[in-house]
PDB file of N, CA and C in Angstrom:
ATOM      1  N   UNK A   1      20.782 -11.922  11.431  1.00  0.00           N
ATOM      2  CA  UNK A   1      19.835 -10.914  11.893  1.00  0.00           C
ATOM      3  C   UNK A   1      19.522 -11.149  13.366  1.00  0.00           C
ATOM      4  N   UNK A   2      19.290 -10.356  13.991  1.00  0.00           N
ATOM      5  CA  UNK A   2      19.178 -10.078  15.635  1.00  0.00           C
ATOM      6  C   UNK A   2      17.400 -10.171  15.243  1.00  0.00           C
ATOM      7  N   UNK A   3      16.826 -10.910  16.632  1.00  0.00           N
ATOM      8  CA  UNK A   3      15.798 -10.969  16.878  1.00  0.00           C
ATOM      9  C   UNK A   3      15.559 -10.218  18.359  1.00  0.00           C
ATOM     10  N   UNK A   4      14.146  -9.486  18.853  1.00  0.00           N
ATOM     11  CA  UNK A   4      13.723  -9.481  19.806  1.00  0.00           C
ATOM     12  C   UNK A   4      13.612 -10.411  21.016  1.00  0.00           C
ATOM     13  N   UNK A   5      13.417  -9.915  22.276  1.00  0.00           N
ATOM     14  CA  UNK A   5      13.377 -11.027  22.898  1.00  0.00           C
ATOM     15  C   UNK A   5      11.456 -11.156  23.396  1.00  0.00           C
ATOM     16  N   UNK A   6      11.229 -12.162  23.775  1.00  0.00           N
ATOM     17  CA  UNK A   6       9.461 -12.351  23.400  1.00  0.00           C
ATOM     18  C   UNK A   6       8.674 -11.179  24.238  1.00  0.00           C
ATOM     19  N   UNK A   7       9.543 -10.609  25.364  1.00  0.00           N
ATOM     20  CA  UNK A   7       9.031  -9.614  26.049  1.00  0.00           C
ATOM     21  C   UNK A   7       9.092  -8.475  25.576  1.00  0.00           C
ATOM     22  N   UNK A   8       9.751  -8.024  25.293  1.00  0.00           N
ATOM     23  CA  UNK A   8       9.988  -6.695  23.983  1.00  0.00           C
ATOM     24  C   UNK A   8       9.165  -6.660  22.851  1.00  0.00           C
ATOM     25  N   UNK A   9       9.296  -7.855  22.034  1.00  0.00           N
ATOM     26  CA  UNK A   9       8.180  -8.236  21.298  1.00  0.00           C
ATOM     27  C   UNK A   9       6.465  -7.686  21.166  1.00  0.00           C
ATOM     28  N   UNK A  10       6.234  -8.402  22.490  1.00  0.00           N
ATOM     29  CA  UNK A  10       4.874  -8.283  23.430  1.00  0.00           C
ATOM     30  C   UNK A  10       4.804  -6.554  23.421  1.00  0.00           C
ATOM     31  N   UNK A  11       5.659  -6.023  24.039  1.00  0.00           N
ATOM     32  CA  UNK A  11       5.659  -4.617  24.158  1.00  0.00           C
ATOM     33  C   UNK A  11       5.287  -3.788  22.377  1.00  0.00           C
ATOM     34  N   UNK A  12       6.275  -4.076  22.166  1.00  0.00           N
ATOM     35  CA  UNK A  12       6.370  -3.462  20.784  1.00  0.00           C
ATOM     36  C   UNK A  12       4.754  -3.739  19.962  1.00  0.00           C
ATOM     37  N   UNK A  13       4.150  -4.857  20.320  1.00  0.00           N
ATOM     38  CA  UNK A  13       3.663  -4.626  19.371  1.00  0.00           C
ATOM     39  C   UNK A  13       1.769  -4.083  20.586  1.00  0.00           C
ATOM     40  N   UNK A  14       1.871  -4.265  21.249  1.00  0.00           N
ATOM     41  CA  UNK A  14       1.022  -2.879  22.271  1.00  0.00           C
ATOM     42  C   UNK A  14       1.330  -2.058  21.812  1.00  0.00           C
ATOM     43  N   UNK A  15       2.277  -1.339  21.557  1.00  0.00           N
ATOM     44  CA  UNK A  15       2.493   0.123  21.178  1.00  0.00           C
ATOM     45  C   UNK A  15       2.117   0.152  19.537  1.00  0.00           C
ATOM     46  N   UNK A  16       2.734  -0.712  18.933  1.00  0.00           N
ATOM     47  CA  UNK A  16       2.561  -1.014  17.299  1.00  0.00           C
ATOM     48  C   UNK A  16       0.842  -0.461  17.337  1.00  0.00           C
ATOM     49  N   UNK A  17      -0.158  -1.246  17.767  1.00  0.00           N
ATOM     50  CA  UNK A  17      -1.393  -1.334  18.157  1.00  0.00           C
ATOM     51  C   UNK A  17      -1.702   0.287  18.458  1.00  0.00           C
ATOM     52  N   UNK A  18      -1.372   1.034  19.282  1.00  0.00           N
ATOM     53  CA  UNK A  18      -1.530   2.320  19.631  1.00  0.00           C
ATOM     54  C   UNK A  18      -1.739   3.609  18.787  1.00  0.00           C
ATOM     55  N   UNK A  19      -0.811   2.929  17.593  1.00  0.00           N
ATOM     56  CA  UNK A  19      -0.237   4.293  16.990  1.00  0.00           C
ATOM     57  C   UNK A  19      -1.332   4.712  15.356  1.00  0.00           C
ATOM     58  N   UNK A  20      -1.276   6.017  14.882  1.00  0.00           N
ATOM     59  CA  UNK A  20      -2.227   6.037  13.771  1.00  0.00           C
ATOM     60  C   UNK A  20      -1.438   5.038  12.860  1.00  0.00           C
ATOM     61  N   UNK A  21      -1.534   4.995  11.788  1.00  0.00           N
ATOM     62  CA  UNK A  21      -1.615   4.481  10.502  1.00  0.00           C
ATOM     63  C   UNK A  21       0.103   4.743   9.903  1.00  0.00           C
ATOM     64  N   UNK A  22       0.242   6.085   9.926  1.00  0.00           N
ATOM     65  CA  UNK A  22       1.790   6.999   9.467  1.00  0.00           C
ATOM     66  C   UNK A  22       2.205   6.206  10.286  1.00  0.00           C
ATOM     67  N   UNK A  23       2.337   6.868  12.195  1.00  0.00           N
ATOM     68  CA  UNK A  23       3.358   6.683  12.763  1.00  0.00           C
ATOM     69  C   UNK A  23       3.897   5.035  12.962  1.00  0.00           C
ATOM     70  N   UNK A  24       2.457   3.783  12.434  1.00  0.00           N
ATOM     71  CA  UNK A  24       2.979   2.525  12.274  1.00  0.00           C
ATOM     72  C   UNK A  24       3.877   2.110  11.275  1.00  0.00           C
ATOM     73  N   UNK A  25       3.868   3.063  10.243  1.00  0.00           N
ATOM     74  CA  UNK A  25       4.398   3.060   8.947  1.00  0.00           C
ATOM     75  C   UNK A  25       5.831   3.432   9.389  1.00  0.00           C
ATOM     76  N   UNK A  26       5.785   4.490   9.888  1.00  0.00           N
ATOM     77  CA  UNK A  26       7.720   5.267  10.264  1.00  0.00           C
ATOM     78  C   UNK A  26       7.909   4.250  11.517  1.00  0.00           C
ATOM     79  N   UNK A  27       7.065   4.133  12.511  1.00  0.00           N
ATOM     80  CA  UNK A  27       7.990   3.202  13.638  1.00  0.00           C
ATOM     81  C   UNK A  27       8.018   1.658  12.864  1.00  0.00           C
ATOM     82  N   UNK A  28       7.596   1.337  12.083  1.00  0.00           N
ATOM     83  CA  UNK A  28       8.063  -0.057  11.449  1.00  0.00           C
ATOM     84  C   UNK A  28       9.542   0.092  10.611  1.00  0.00           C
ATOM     85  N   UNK A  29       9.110   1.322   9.963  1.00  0.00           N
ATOM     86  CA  UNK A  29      10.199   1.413   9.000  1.00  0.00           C
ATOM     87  C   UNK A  29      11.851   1.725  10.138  1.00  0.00           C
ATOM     88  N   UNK A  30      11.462   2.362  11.126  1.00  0.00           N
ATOM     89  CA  UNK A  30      13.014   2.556  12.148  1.00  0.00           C
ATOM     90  C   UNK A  30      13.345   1.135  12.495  1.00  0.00           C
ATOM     91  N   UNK A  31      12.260   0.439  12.969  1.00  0.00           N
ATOM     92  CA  UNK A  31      13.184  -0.765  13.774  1.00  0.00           C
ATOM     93  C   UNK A  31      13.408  -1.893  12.505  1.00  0.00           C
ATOM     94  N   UNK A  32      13.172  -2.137  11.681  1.00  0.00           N
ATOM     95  CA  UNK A  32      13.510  -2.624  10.123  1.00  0.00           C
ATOM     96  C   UNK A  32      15.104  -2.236  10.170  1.00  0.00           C
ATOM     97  N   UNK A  33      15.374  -1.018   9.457  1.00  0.00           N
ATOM     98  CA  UNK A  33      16.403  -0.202   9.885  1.00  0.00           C
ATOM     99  C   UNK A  33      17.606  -0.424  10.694  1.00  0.00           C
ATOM    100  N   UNK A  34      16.685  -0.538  12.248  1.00  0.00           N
ATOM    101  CA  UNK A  34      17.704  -1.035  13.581  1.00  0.00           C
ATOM    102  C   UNK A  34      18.731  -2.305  13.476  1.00  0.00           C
ATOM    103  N   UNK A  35      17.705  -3.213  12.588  1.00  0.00           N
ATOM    104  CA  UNK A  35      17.917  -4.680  12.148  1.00  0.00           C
ATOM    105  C   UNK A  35      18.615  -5.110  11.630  1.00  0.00           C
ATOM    106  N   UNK A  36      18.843  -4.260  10.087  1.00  0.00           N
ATOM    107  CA  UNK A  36      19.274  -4.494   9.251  1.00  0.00           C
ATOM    108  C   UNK A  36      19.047  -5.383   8.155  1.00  0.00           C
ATOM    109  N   UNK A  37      20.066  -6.157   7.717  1.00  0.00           N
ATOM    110  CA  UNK A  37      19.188  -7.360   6.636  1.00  0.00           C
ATOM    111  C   UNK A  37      18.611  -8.418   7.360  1.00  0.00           C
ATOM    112  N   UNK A  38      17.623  -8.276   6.577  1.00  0.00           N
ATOM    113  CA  UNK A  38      16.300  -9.141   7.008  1.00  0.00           C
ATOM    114  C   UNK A  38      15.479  -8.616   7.972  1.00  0.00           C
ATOM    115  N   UNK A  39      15.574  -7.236   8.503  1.00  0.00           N
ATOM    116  CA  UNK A  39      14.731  -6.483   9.489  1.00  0.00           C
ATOM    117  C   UNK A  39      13.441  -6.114   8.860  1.00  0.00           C
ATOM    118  N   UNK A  40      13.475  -6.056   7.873  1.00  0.00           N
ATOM    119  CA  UNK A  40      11.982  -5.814   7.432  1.00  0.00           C
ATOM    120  C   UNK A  40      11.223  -7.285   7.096  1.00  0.00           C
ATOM    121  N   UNK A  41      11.809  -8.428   6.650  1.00  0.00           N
ATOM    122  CA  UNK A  41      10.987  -9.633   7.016  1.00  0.00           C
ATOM    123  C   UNK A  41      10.363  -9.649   8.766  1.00  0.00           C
ATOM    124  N   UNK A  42      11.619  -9.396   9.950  1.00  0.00           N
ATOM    125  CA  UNK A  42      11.109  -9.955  10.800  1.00  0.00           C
ATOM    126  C   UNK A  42      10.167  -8.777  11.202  1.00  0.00           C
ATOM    127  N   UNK A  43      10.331  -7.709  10.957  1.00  0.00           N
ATOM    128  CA  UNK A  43       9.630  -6.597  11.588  1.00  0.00           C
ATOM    129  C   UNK A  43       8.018  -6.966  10.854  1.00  0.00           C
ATOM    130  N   UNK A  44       7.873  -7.216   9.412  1.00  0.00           N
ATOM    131  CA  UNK A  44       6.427  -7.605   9.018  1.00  0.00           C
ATOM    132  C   UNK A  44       5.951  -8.666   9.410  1.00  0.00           C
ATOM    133  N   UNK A  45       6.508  -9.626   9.457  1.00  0.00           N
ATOM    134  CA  UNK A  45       5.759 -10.881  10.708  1.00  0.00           C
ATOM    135  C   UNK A  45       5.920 -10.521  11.999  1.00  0.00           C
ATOM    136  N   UNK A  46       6.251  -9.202  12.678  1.00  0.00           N
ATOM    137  CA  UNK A  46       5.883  -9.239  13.979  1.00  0.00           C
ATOM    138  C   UNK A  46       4.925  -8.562  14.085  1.00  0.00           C
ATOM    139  N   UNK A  47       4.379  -7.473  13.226  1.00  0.00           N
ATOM    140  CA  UNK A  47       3.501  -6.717  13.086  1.00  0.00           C
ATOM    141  C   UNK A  47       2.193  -6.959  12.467  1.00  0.00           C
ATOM    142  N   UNK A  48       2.555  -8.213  11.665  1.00  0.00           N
ATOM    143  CA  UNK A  48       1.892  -8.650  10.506  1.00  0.00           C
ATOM    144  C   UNK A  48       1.006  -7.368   9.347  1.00  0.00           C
ATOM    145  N   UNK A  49       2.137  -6.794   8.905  1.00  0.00           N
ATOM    146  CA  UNK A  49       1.637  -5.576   7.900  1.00  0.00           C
ATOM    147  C   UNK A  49       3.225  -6.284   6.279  1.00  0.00           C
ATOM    148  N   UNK A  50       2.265  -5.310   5.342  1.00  0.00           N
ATOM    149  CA  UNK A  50       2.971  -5.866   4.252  1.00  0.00           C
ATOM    150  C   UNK A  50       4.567  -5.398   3.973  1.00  0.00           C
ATOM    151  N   UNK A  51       5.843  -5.795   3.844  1.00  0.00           N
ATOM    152  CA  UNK A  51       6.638  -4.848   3.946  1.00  0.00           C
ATOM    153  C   UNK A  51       6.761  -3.545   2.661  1.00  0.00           C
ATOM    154  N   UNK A  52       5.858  -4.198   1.722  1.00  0.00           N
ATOM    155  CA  UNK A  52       6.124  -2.739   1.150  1.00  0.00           C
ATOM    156  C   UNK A  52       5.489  -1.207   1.789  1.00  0.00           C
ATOM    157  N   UNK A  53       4.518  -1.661   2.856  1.00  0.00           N
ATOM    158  CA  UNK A  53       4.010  -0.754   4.316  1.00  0.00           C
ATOM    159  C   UNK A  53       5.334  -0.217   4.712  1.00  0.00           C
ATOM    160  N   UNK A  54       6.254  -0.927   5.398  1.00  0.00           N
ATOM    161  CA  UNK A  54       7.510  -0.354   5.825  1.00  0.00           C
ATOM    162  C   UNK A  54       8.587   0.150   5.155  1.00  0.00           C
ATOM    163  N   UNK A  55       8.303  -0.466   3.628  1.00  0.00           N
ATOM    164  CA  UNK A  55       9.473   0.564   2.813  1.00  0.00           C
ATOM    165  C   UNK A  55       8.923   2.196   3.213  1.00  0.00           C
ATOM    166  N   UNK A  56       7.560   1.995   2.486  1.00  0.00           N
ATOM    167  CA  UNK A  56       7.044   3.112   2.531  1.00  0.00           C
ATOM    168  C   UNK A  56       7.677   4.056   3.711  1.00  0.00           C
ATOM    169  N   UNK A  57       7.178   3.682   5.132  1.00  0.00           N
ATOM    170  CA  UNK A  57       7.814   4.415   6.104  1.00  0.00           C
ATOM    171  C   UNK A  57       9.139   4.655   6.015  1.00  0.00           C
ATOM    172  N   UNK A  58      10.204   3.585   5.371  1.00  0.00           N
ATOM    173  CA  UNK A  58      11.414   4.284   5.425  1.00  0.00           C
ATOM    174  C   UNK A  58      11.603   5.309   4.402  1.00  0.00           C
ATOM    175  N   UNK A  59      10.765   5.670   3.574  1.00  0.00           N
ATOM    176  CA  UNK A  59      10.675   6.565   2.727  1.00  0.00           C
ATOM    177  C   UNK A  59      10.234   8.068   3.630  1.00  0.00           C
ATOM    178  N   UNK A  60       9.164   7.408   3.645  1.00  0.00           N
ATOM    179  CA  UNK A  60       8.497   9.203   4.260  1.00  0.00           C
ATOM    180  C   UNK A  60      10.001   9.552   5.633  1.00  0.00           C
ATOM    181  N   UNK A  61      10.187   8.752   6.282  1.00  0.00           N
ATOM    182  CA  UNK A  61      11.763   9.007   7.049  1.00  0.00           C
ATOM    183  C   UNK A  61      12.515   9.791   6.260  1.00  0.00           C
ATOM    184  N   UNK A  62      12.919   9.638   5.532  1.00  0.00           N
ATOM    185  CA  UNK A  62      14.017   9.981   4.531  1.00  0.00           C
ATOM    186  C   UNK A  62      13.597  11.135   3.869  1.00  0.00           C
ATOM    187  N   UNK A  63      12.168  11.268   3.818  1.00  0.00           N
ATOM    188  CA  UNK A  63      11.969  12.873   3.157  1.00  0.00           C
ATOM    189  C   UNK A  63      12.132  14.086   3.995  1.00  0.00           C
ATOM    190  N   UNK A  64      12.655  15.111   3.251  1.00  0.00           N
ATOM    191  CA  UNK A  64      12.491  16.433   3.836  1.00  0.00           C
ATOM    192  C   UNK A  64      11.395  16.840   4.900  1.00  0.00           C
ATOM    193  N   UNK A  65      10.214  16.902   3.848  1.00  0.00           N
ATOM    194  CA  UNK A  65       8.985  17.178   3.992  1.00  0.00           C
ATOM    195  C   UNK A  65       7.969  16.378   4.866  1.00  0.00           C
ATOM    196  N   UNK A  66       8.753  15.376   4.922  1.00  0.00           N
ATOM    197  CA  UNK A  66       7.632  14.295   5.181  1.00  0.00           C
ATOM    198  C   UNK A  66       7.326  14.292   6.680  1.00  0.00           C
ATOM    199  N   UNK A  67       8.631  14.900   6.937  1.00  0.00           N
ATOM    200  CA  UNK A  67       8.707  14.568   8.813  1.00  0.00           C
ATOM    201  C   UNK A  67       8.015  16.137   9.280  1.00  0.00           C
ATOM    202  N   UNK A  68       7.793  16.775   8.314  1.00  0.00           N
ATOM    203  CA  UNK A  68       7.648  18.653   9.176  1.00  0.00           C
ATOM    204  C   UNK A  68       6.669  18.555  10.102  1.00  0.00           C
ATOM    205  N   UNK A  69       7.008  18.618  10.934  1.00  0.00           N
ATOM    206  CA  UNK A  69       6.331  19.245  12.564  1.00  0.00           C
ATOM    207  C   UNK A  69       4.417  20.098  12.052  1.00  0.00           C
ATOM    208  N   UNK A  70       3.401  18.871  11.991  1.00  0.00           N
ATOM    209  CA  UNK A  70       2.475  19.603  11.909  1.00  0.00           C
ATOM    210  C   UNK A  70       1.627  19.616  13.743  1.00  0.00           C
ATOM    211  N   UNK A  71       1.549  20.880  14.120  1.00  0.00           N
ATOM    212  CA  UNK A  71       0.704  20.537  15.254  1.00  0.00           C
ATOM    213  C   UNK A  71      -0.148  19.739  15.501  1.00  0.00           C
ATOM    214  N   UNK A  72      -0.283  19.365  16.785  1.00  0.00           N
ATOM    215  CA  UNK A  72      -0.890  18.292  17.423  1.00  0.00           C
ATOM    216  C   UNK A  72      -2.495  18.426  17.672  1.00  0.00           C
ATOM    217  N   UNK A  73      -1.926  19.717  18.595  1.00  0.00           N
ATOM    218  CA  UNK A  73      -3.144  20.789  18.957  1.00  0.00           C
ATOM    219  C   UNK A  73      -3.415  21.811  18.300  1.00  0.00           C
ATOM    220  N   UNK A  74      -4.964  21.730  18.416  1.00  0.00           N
ATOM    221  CA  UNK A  74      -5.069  23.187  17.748  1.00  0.00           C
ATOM    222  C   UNK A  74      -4.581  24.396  18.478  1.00  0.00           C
ATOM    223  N   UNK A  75      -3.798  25.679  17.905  1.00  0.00           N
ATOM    224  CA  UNK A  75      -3.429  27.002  19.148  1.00  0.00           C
ATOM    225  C   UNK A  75      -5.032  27.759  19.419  1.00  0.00           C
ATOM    226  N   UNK A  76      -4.764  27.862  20.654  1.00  0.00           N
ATOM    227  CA  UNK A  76      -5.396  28.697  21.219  1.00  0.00           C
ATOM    228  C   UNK A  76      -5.740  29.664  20.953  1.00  0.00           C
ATOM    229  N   UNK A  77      -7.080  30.278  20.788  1.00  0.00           N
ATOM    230  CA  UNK A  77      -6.909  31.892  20.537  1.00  0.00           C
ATOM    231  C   UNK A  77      -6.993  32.660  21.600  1.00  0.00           C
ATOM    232  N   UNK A  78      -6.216  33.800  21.408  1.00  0.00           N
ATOM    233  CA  UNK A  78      -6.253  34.731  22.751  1.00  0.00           C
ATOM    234  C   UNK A  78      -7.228  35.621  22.925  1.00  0.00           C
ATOM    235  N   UNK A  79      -7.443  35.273  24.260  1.00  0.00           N
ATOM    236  CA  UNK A  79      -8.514  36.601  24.446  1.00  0.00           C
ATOM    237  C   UNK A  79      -8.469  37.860  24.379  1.00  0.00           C
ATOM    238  N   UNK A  80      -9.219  38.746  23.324  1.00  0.00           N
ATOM    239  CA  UNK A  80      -9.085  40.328  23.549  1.00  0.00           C
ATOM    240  C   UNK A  80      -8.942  40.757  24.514  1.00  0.00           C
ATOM    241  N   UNK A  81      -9.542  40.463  25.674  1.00  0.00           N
ATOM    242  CA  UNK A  81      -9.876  41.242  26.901  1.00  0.00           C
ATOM    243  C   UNK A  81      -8.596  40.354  28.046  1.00  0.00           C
ATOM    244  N   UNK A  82      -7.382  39.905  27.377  1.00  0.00           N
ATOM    245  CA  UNK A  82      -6.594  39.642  28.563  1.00  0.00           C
ATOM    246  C   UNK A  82      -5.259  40.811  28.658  1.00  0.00           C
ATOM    247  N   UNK A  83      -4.642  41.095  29.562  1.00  0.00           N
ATOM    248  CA  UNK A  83      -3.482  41.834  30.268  1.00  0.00           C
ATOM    249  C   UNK A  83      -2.358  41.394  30.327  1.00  0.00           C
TER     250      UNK A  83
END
């Protein structure tokens, strides 16, 4: 298994830190993935989350549904009175 190097590491897990709850779940479950065997051991001790956390994400990955594009923002409503 390929390891990170400690600076990447450092990075990754600032961003790990950043993200809601899901997207820690799917970005754990990709770089697991990236890894291969044994990527989800090293990916849960770098993150320190449980790996059945990251199956999970490679699951919701893998669904249809799971990934559908819900907006970010709410849309705008338009004004009656614009041209």
């Amino acid at each position: 298994m390929i390891s990170y190097d400690s600076a990447i590491e450092a990075q990754m897990q600032r961003l790990f830190a950043s993200l809601s709850e899901k997207d820690k779940r799917r970005y754990a479950g990709i770089e697991a993935c990236k890894l291969g065997h044994g990527g989800i051991d090293y990916i849960s001790t770098l993150f320190d989350i449980d790996p059945k956390t990251i199956r999970r994400g490679q699951e919701e990955l893998n669904s249809d549904d799971a990934l559908a594009l819900a907006g970010v923002r709410k849309k705008r409503r338009r004004s009656q009175n614009s041209d």
